[in-house]
Protein backbone atom coordinates (compact mmCIF):
# COMPACT_ATOMS: atom_id res chain seq x y z
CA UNK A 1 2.25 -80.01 26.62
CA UNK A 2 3.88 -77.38 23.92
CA UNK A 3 5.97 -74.77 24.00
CA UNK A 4 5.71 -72.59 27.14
CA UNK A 5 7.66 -69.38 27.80
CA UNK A 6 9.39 -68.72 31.42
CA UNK A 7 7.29 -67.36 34.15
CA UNK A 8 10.19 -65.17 35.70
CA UNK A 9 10.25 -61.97 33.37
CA UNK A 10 7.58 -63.28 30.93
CA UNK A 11 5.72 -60.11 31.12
CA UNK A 12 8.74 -57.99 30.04
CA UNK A 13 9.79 -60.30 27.49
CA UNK A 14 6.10 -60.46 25.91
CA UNK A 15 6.89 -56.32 26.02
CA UNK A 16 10.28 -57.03 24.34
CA UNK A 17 8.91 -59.08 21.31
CA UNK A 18 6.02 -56.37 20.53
CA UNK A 19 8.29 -53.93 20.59
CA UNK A 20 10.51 -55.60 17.78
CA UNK A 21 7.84 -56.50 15.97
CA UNK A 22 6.83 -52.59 16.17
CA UNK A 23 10.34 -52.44 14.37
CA UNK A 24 10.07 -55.12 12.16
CA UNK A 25 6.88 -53.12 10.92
CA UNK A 26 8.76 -50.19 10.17
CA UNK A 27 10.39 -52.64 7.54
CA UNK A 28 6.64 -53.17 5.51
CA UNK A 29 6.39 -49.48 5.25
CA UNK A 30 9.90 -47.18 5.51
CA UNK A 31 12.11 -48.11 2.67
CA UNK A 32 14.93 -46.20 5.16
CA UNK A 33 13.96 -48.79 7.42
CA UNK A 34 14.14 -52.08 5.15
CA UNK A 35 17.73 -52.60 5.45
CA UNK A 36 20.77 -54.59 6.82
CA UNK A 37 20.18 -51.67 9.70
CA UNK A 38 16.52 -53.16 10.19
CA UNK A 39 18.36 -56.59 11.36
CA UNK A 40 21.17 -54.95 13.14
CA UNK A 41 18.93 -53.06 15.39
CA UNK A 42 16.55 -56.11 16.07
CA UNK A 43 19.62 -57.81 17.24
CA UNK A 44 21.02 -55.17 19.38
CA UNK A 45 17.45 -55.43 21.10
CA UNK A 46 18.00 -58.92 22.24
CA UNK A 47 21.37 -58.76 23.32
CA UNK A 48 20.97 -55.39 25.76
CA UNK A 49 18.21 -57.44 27.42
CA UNK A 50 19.09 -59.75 30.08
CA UNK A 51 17.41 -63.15 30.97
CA UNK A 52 14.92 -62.28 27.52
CA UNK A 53 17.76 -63.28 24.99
CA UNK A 54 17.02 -67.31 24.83
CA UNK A 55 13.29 -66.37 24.22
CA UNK A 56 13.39 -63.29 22.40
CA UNK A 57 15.99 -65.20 19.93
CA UNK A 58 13.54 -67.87 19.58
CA UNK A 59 11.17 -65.75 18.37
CA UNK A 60 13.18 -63.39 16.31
CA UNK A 61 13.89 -65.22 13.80
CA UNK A 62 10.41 -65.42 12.54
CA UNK A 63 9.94 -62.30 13.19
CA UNK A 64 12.80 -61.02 10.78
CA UNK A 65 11.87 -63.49 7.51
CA UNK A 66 8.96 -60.80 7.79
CA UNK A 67 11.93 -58.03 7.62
CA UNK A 68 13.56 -59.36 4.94
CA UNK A 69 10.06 -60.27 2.48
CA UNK A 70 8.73 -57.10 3.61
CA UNK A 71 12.02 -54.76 2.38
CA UNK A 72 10.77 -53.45 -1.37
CA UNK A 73 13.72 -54.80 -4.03
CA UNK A 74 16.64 -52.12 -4.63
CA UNK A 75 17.52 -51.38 -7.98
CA UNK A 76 20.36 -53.33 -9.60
CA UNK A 77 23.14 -51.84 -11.76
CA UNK A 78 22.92 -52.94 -15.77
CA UNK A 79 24.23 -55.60 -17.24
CA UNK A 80 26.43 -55.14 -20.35
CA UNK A 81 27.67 -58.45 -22.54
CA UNK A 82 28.72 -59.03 -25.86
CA UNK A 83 26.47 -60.99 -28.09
CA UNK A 84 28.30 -63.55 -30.11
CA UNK A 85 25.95 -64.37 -32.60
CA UNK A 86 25.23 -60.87 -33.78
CA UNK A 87 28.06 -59.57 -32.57
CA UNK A 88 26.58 -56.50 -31.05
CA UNK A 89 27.44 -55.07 -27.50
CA UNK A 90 24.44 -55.70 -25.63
CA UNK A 91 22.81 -53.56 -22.34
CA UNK A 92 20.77 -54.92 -20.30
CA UNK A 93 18.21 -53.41 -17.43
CA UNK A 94 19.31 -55.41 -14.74
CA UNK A 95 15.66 -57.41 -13.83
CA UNK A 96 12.36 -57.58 -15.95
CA UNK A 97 9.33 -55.74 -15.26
CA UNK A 98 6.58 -58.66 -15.08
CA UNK A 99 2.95 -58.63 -15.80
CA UNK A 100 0.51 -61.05 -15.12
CA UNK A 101 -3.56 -61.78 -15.96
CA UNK A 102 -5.77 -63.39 -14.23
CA UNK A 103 -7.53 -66.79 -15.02
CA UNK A 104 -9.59 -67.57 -12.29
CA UNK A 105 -11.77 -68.55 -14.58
CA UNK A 106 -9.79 -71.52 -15.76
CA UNK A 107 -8.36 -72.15 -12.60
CA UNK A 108 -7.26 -70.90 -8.77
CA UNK A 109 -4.19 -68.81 -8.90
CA UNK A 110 -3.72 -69.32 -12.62
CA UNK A 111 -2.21 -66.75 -14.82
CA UNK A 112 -0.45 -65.31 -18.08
CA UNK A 113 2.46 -63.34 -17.81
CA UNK A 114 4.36 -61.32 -19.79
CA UNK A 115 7.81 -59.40 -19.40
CA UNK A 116 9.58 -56.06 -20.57
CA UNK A 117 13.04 -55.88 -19.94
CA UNK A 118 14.73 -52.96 -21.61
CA UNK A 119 17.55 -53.13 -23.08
CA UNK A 120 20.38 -51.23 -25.89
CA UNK A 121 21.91 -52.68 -28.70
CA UNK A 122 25.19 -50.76 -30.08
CA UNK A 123 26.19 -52.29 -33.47
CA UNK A 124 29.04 -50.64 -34.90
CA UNK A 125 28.36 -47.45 -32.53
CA UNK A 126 24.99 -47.02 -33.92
CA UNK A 127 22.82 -47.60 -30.82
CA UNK A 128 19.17 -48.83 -30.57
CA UNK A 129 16.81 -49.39 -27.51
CA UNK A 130 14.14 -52.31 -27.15
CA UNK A 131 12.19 -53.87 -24.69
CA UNK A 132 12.27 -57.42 -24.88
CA UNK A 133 9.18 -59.31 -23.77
CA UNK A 134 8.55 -63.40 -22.81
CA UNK A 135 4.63 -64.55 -22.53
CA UNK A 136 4.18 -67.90 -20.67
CA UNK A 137 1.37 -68.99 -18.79
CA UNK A 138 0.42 -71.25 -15.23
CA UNK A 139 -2.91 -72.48 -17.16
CA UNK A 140 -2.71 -76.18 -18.66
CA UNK A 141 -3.15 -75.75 -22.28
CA UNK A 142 -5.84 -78.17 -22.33
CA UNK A 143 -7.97 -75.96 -20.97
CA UNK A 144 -7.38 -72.79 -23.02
CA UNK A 145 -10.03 -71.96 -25.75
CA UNK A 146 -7.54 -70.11 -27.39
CA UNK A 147 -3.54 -70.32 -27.85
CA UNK A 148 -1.45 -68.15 -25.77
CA UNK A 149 -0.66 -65.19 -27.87
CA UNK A 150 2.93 -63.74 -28.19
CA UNK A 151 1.71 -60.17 -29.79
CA UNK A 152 2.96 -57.89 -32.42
CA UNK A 153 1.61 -55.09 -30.84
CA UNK A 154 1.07 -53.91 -27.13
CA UNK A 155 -0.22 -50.64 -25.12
CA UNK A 156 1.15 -49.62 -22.16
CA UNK A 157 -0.88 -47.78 -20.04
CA UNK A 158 1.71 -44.86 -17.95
CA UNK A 159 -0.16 -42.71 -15.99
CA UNK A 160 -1.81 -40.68 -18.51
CA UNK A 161 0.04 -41.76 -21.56
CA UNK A 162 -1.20 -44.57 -24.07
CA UNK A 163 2.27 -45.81 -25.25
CA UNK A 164 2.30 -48.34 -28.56
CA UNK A 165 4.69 -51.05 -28.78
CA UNK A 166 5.56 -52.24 -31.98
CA UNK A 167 7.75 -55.93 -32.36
CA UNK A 168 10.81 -54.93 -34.44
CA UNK A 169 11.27 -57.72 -36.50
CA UNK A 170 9.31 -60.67 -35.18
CA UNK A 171 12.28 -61.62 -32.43
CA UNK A 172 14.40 -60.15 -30.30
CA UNK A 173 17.83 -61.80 -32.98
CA UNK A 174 16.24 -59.39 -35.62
CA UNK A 175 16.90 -56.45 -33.35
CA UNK A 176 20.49 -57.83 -32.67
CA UNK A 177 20.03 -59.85 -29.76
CA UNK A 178 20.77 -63.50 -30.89
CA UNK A 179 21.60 -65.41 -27.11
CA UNK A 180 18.77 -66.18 -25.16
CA UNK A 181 18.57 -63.33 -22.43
CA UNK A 182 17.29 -64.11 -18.87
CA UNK A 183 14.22 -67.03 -19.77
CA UNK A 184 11.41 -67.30 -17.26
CA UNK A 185 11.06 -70.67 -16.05
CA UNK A 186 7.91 -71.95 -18.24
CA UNK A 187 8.43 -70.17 -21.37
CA UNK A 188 9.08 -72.11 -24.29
CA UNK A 189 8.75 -69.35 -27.34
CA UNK A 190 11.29 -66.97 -28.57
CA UNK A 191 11.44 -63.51 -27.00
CA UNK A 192 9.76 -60.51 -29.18
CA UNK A 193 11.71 -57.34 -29.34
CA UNK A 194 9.54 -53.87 -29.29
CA UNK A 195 11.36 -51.12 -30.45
CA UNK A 196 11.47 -48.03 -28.33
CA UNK A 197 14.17 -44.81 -27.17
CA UNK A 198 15.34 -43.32 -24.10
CA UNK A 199 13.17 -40.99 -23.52
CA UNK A 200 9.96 -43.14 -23.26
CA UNK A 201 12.00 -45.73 -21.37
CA UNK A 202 12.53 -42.99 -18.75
CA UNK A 203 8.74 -41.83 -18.87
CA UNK A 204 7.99 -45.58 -17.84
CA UNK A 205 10.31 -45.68 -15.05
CA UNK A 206 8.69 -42.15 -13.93
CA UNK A 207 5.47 -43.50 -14.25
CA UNK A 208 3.24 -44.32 -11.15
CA UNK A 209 0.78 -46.77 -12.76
CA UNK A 210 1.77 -49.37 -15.33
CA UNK A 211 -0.78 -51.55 -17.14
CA UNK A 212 -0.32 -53.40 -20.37
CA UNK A 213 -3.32 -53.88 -23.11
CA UNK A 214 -3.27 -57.01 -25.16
CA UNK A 215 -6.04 -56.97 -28.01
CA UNK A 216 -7.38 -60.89 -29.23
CA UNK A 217 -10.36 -61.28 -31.25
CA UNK A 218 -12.41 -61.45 -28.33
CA UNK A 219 -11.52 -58.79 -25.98
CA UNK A 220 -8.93 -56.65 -25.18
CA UNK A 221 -6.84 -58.65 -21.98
CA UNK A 222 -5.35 -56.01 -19.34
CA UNK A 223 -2.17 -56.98 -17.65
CA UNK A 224 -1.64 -55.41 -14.05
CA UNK A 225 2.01 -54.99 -13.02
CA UNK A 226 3.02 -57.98 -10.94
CA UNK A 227 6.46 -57.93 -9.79
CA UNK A 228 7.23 -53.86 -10.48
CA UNK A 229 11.12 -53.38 -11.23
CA UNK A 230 11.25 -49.66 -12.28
CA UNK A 231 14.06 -48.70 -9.64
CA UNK A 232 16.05 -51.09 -12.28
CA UNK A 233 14.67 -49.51 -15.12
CA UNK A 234 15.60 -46.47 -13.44
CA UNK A 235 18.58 -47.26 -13.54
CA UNK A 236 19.25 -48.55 -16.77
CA UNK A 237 18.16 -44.81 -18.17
CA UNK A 238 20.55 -43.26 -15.62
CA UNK A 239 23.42 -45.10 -17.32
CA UNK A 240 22.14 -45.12 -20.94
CA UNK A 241 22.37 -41.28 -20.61
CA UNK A 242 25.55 -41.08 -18.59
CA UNK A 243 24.05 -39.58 -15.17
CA UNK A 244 25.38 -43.06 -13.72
């Protein structure tokens, strides 16, 4: 019963499979390697081998969902839009960066997240950079001891570097962005707009470590980088200061 590969060969084609799965593994850890060329050359393995492509193609497509999770996200060029409730012309860094905490506590897998997504805001040429930021969590509310906070004020640890984030105006319409810009799925509130410039945009998307600090009358909460998108922050600096 089940599945059993052919006896004639089956040594070779065992050989075959490990050694495309060598090059699939190339994929977790060259980002030369985790491209369309990654596929191309599994392919080309199968088809120059006689009598091992019916097996080898079996398996290979497993074997390359690993390729494509395992390739690290490229960066993504801007997005520029005019607003139509403010009016202004609107830059946007392509995808968020998102942090997330921890609440084992409460329950398995459970966690608050929060987003920065940089972006400029050119009102009558007069240009202004902010890094808009959603908080939504996975934990049932019922089980919170205290409401999910949408702060005034963050840290971000860079590196060395302690950097304050102060909301300009309460929400992001106050700093001239008035449509709702790319919602995560579970977050109900407004977006908060922290004001901020070039330069320490570009510091953060230089920076090897990124952490966020989030003070509550309890304790201070430390957000570790979840899904990292500084090639897209990146860049948005490298067009922002014309190098694009």
């Amino acid at each position: 019963m089940g599945y059993h590969p052919p006896r004639s060969g089956s040594t070779s084609h065992l050989a075959e499979v490990g050694a495309i799965a060598r090059h699939i593994h190339l994929c977790s850890t060259s980002p030369y390697h985790a491209s369309r060329s990654c596929r191309i050359a599994c392919y080309k393995r199968v088809l120059s081998s006689p009598g091992s492509r019916h097996w080898c193609s079996r398996v290979l497509g497993a074997l390359l969902v690993l390729c494509a999770c395992a390739a690290p996200a490229g960066e993504s060029p801007p997005r520029e839009y005019l607003d139509e409730e403010t009016g202004a012309t609107v830059t946007l860094q392509s995808e968020p960066l998102v942090f997330a905490y921890s609440r084992r506590e409460l329950a398995a897998n459970a966690r608050d997240y929060l987003t920065l997504q940089a972006a400029s805001v050119n009102r009558s040429g007069k240009v202004s950079y902010v890094l808009i930021s959603y908080v939504w969590s996975t934990v049932d509310p019922r089980m919170r001891e205290e409401p999910l906070l949408v702060p005034e004020q963050l840290v971000l640890h860079a590196d060395d570097r302690r950097i304050q984030l102060n909301a300009r105006g309460h929400t992001a319409r106050e700093a001239g962005i008035g449509m709702p810009v790319d919602v995560p799925p579970g977050s109900s509130g407004p977006p908060t707009a922290y004001g901020t410039d070039l330069a320490t945009l570009r510091f953060i998307a230089e920076s090897r470590h990124l952490a966020l600090a989030l003070d509550t009358e309890r304790s201070t909460l430390v957000y570790d980088l979840w899904q990292d998108r500084r090639a897209d922050l990146a860049r948005f600096v490298r067009h922002m200061s014309g190098a694009d």
